[in-house]
Protein backbone atom coordinates (compact mmCIF):
# COMPACT_ATOMS: atom_id res chain seq x y z
CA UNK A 1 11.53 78.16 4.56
CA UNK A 2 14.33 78.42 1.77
CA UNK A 3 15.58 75.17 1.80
CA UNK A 4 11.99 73.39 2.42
CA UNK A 5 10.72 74.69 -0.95
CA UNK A 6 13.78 73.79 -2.77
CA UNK A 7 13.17 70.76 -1.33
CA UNK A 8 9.69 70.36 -2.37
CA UNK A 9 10.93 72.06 -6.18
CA UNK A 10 13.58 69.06 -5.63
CA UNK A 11 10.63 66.18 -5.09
CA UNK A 12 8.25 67.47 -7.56
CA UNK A 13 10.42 67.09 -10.60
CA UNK A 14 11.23 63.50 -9.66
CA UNK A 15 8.00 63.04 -9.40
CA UNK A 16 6.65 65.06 -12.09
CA UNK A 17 4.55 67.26 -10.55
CA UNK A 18 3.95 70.61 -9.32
CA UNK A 19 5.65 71.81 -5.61
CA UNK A 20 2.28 73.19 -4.67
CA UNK A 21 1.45 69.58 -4.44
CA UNK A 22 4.37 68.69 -2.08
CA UNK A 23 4.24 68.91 1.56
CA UNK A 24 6.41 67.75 4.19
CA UNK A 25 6.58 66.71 7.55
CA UNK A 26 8.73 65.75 10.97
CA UNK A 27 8.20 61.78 10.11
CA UNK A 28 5.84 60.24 7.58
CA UNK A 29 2.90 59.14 9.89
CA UNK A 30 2.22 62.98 10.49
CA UNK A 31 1.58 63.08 6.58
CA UNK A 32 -0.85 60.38 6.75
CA UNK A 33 -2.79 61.77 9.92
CA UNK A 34 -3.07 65.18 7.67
CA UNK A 35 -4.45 63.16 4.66
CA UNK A 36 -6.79 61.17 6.71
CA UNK A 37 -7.95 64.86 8.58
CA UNK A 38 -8.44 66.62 5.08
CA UNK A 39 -10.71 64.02 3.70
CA UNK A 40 -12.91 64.21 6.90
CA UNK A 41 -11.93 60.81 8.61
CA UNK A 42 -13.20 60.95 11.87
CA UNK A 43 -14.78 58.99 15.03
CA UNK A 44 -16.89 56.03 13.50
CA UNK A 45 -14.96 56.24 10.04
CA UNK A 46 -13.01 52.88 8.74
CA UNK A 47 -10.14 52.82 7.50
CA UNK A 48 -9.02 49.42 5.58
CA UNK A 49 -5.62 48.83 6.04
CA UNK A 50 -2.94 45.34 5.32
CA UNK A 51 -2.41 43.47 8.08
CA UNK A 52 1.10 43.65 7.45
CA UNK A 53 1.84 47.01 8.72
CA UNK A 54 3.82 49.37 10.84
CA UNK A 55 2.09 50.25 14.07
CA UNK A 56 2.46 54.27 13.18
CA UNK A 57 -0.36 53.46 10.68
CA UNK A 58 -3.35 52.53 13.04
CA UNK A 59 -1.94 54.83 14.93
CA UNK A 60 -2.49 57.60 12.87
CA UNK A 61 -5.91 56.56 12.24
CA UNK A 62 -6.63 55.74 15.73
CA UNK A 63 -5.45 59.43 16.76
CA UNK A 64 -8.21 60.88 14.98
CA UNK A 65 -11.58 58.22 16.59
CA UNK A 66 -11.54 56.47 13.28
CA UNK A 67 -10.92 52.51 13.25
CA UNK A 68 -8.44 50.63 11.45
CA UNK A 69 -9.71 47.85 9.81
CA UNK A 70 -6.91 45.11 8.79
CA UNK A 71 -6.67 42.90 5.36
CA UNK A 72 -5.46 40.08 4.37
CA UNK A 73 -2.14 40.12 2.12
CA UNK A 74 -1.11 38.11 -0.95
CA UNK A 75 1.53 35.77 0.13
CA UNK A 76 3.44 36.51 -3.04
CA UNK A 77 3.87 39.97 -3.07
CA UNK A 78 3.04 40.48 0.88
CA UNK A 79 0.57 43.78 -0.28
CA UNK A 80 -3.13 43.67 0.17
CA UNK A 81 -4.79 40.69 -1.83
CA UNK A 82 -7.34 42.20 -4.12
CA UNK A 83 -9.23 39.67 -3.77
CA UNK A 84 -9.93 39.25 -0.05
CA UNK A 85 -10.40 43.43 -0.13
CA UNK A 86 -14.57 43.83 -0.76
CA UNK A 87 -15.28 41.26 2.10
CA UNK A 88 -13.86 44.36 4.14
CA UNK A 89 -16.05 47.21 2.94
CA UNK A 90 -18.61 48.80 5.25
CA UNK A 91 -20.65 51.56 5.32
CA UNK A 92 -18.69 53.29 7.71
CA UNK A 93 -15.23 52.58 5.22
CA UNK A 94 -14.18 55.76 4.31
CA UNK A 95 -10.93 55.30 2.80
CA UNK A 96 -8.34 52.48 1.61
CA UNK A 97 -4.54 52.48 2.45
CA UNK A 98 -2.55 50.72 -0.80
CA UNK A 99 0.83 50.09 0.45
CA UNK A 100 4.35 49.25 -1.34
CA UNK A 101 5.82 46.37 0.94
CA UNK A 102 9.64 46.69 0.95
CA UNK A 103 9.32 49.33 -2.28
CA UNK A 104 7.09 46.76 -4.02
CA UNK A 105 3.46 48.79 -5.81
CA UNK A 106 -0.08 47.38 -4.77
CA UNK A 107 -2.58 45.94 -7.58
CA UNK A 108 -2.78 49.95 -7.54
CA UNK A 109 -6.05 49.44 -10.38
CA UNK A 110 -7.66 46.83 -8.40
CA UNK A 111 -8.11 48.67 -5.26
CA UNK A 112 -8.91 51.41 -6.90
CA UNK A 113 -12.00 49.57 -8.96
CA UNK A 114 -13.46 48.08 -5.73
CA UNK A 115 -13.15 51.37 -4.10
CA UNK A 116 -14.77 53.60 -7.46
CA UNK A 117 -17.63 50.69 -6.73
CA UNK A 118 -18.17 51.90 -3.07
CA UNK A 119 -17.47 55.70 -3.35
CA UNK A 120 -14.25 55.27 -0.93
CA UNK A 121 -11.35 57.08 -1.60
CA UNK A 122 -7.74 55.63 -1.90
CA UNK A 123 -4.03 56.63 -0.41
CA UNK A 124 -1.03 55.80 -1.29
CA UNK A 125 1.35 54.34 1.77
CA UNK A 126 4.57 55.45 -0.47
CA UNK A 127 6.48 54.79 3.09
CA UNK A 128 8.71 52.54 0.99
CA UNK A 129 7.95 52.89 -2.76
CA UNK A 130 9.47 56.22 -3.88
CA UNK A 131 11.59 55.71 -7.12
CA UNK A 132 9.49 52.53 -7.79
CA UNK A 133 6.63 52.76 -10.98
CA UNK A 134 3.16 51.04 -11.42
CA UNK A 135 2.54 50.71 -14.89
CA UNK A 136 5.16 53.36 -15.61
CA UNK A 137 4.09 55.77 -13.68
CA UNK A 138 6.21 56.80 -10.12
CA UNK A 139 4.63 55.16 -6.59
CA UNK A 140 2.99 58.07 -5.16
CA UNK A 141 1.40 59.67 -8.13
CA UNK A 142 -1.77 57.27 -8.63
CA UNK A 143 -4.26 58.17 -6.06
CA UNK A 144 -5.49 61.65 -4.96
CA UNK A 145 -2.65 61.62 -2.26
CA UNK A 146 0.21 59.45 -0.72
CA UNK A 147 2.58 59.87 1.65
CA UNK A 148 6.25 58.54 1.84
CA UNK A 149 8.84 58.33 4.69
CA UNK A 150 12.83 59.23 4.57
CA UNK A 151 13.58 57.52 7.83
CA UNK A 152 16.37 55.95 8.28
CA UNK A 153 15.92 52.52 6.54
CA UNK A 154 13.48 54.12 3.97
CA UNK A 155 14.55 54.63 0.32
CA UNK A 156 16.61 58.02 0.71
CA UNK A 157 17.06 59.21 4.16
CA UNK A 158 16.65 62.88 5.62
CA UNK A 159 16.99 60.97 8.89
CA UNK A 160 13.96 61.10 9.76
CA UNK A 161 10.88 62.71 7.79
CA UNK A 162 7.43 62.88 5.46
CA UNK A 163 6.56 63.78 2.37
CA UNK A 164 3.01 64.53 1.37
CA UNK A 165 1.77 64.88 -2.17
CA UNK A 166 -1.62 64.95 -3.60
CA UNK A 167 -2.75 64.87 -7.33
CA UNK A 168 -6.25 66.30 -6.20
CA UNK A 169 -5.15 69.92 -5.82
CA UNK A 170 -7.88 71.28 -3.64
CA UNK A 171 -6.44 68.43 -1.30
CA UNK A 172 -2.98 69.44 -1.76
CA UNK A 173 -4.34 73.20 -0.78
CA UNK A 174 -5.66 71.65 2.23
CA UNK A 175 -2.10 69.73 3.10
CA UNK A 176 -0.36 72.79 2.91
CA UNK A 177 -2.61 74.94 5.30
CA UNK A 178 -2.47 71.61 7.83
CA UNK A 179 1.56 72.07 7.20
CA UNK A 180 1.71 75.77 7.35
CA UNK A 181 -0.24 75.40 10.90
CA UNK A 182 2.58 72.70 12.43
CA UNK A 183 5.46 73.94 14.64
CA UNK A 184 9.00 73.00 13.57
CA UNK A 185 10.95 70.65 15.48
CA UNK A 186 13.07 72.33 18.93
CA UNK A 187 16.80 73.44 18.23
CA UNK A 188 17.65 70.38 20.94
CA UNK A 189 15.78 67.93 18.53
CA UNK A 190 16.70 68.81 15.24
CA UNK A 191 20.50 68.75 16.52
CA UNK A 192 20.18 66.06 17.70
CA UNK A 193 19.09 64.44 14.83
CA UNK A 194 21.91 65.98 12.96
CA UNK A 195 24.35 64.29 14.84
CA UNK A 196 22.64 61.17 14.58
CA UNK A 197 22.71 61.20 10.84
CA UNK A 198 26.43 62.49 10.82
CA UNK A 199 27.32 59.38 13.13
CA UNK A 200 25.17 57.05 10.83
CA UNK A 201 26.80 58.17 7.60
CA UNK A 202 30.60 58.69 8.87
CA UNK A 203 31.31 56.52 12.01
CA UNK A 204 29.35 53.48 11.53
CA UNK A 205 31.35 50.56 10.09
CA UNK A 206 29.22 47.57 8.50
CA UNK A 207 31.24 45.33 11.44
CA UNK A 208 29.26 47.56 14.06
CA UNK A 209 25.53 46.68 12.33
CA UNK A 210 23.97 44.95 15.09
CA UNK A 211 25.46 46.76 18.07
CA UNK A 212 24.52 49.81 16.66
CA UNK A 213 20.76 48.52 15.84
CA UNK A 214 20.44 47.10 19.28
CA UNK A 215 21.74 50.33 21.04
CA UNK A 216 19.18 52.31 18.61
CA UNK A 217 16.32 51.03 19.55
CA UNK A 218 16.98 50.43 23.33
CA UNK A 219 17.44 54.25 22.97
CA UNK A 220 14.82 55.28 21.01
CA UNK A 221 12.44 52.98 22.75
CA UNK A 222 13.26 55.32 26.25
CA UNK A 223 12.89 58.54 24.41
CA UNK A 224 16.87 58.99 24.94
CA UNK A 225 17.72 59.79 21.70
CA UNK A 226 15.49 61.15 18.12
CA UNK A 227 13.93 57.96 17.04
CA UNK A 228 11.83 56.11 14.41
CA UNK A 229 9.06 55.09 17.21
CA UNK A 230 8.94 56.62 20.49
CA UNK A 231 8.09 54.42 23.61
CA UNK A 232 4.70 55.76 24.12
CA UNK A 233 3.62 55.32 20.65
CA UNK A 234 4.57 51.52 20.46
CA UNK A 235 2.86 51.42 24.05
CA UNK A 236 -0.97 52.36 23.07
CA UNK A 237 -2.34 54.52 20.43
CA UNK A 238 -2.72 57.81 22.10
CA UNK A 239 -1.18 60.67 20.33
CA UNK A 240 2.69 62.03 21.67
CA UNK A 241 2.76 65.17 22.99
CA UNK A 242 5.87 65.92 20.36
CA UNK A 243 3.80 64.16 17.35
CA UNK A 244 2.65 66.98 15.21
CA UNK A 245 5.33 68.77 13.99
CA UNK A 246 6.36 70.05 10.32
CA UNK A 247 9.73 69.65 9.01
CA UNK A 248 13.06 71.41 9.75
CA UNK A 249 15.19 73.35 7.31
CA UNK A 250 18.48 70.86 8.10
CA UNK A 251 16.06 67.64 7.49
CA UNK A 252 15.12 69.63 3.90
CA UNK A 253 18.80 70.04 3.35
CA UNK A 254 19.62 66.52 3.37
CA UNK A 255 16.69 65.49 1.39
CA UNK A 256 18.03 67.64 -1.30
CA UNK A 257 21.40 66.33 -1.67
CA UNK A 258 19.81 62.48 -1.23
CA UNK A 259 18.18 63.24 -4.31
CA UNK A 260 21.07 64.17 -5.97
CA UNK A 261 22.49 60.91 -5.85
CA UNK A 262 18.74 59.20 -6.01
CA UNK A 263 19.95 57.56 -8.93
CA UNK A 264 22.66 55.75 -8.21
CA UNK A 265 21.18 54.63 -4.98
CA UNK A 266 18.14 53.21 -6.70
CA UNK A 267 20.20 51.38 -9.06
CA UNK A 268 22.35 49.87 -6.47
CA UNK A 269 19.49 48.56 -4.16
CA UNK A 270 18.57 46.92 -7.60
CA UNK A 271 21.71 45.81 -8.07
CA UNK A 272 22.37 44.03 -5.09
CA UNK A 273 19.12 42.42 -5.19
CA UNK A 274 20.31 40.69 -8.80
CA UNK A 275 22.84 39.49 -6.70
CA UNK A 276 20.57 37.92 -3.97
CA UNK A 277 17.63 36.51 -6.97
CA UNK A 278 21.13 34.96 -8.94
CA UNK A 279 22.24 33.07 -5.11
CA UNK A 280 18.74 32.03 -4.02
CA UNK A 281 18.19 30.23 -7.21
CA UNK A 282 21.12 28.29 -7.31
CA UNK A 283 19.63 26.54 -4.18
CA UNK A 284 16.22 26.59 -5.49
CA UNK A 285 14.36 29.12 -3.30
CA UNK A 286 12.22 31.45 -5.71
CA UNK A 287 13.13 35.21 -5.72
CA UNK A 288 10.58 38.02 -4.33
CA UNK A 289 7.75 38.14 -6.97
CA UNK A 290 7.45 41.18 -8.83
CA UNK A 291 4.34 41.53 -11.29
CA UNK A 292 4.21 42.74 -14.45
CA UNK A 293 2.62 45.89 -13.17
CA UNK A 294 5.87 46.90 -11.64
CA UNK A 295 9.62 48.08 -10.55
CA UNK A 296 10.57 46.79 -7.60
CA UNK A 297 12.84 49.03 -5.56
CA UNK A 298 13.85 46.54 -3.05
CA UNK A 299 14.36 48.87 -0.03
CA UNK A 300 14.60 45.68 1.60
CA UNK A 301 14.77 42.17 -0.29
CA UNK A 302 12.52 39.77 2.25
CA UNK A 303 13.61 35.81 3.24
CA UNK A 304 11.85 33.63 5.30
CA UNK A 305 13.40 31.53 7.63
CA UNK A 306 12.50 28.56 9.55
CA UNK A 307 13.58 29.70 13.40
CA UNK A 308 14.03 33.33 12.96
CA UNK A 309 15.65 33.93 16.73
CA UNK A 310 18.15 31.21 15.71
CA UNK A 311 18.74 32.74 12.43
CA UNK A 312 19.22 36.10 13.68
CA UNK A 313 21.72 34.95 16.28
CA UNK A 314 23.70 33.23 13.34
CA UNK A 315 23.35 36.18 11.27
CA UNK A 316 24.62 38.14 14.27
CA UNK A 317 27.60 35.82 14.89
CA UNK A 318 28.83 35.92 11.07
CA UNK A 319 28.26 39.90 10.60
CA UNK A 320 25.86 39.65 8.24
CA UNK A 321 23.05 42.52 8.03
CA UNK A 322 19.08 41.37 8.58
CA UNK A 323 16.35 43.32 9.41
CA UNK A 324 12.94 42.08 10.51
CA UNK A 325 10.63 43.63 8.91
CA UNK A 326 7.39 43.13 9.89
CA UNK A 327 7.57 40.60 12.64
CA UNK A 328 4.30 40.86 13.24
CA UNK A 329 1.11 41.99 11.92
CA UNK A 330 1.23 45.34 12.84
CA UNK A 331 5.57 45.58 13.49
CA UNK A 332 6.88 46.19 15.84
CA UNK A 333 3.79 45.20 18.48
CA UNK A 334 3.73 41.26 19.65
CA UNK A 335 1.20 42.06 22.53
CA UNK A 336 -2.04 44.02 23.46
CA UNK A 337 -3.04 43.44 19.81
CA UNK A 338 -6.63 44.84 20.84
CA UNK A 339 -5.20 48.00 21.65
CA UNK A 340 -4.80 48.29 17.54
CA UNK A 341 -7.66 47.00 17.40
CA UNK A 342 -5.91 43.73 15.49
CA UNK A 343 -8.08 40.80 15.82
CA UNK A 344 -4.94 38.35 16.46
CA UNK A 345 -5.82 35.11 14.27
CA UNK A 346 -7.94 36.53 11.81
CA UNK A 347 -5.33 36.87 9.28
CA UNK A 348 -3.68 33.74 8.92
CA UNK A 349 -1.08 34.15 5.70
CA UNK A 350 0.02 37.28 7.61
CA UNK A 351 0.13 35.91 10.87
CA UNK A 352 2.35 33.00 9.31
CA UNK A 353 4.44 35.17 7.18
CA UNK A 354 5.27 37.73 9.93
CA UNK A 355 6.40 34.34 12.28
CA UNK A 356 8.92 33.85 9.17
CA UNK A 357 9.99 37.02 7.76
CA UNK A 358 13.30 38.80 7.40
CA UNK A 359 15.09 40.91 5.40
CA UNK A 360 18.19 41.54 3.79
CA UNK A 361 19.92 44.55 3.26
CA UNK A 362 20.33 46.51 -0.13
CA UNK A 363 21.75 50.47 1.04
CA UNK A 364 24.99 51.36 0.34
CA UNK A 365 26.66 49.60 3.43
CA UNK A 366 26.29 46.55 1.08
CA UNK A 367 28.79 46.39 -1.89
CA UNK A 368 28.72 43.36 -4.43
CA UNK A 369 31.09 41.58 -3.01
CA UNK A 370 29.49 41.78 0.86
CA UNK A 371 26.08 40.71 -1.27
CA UNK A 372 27.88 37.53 -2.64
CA UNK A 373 29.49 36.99 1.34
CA UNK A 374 25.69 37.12 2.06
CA UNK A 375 24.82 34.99 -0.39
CA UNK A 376 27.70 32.17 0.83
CA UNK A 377 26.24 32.62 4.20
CA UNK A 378 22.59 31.84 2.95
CA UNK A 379 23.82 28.30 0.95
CA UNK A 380 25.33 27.37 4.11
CA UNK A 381 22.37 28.02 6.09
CA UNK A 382 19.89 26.81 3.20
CA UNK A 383 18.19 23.99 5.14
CA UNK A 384 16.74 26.73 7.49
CA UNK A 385 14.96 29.13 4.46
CA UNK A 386 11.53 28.43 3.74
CA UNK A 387 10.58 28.35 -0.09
CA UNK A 388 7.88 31.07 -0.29
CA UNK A 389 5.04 28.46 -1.74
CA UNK A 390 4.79 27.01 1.91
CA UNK A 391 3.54 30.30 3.06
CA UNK A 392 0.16 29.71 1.35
């Protein structure tokens, strides 16, 4: 328990906050099924989510009876659009997810008016905003409680892993008893993932990117190695046997020395996303938009591209580094959207969008001069980006 409450000490000053208000947790998604518990959603509840999601978040709600009900997003800023939000309200809505696509804040205030209008409470999906500010204040620290992820894409990586805090501190109380109640991960599993994340920081040459990626998820997809998503949870939304764990004293470990160098990592995602705004306007394709309201963290910095299957296998052949984030509605599902309860069609800026979408790469793996090599290949391949405006 040591190294878990140095690790919550650890997140609490970033965040400026107390550690009695920190909890963590084997992967993110168990942080948002013990939010949802605490604040009593159950079978019949809504919960109004983006429809440009990851599938562990109707999962989570779908794991407890409740029902996930999708919005549409902004096709700026790919969050929630404000503005479509109240046409999604019920009687039955009992809470609001605001999420940070790619480590970019939600319209944090305008949520949170419609939902002071309607008595429904609000939650942070911090999954990819930590280090990023709304109005000067840190992602996470807005609503009564968010939760973030430090998987391995996510913006400092344990591996795998959640974070819970809550500024409502008979909610945090709550969190903690939930987390105190959880069973850590086996000695097999959390070795395992050790190794993983040794192999991942030391053995794994940029040159290797899409092998490795490929091998990954064949791997995690058969439950053969410590993955992101397991098979069974990307095959219907019934609860793993393995799901409800806390979080292991090696996983704490590396969270506290990934927030040593926090920092610097932050400013080099930012960094290399300069580099990306400076090459995409020299052939006149409009950089990510980033409102007033906030700093962008650029966990990932999103494109969208004509063909994507042909633009992934170019990618592929010239070594350069694209993920494809969300490539669909409710990533990484593209069938049995009913299971999800996703009402394919509904949404059509996010169906379009997700058809479209990829990302580059901002970790450390990508120096300057590999983000300029990036930015070559993208002038060369201009003719098969979309400009964001034909996404509305």
């Amino acid at each position: 328990m040591k190294d878990q409450l140095q690790y919550k000490k650890a997140i609490a000053d970033y965040l400026g906050l107390s550690p009695a208000q920190v909890s963590l947790f084997w992967k993110g998604r168990v942080g948002l099924y013990g939010i949802l518990q605490a604040v009593g959603v159950g079978p019949g509840d809504e919960v109004i989510i983006p429809a440009f999601t990851c599938v562990v978040v109707p999962n989570a709600i779908k794991y407890l009876g409740a029902r996930p009900i999708y919005a549409e997003i902004d096709p700026h800023t790919y969050n929630m659009a404000v503005d479509r939000l109240a046409e999604k309200i019920t009687p039955q809505t009992k809470v609001i997810l605001a999420q940070n696509t790619f480590g970019l804040s939600s319209d944090f205030d305008g949520i949170q008016a419609i939902a002071n209008t309607h008595g429904i409470r609000v939650i942070e999906d911090c999954t990819h905003g930590f280090g990023g500010t709304y109005k000067n204040q840190p992602n996470g620290t807005l609503a009564s409680a968010a939760f973030y992820s430090t998987q391995w894409n996510k913006p400092f990586s344990t591996g795998l892993g959640g974070i819970v805090v809550c500024r409502d501190l008979a909610l945090a109380e709550q969190l903690s008893q939930f987390e105190a109640k959880l069973a850590t991960p086996n000695f097999k599993t959390a070795q395992m993932l050790s190794l993983q994340r040794f192999v991942r920081a030391n053995l794994l040459a940029p040159a290797l990117y899409w092998s490795a990626l490929k091998l990954y998820r064949f791997l995690s997809k058969h439950n053969l190695i410590t993955g992101s998503s397991q098979g069974a949870e990307l095959a219907a939304p019934i609860m793993p046997p393995d799901y409800l764990w806390g979080m292991s004293a090696a996983q704490a470990r590396a969270g506290i020395q990934a927030l040593q160098s926090f920092a610097e990592n932050l400013a080099h995602r930012q960094q290399i996303a300069a580099i990306y705004h400076e090459g995409l306007a020299e052939i006149g394709i409009s950089p990510p938009s980033v409102p007033a309201y906030a700093n962008h963290t650029f966990i990932k910095y999103p494109i969208l591209v004509k063909d994507r299957p042909t633009f992934l296998r170019q990618a592929e052949k010239e070594k350069i580094q694209l993920g494809d984030w969300f490539l669909s509605p409710i990533h990484p599902i593209e069938k049995n959207f009913e299971r999800w309860d996703y009402p394919y069609g509904a949404f059509p800026i996010a169906e379009k969008i997700s058809q479209h979408m990829l990302n580059l790469s901002t970790d450390k793996s990508i120096s300057p001069q590999e983000a300029k090599r990036i930015v070559k290949f993208l002038h060369r391949k201009q003719a098969a980006l979309c400009k964001p405006n034909t996404m509305l």
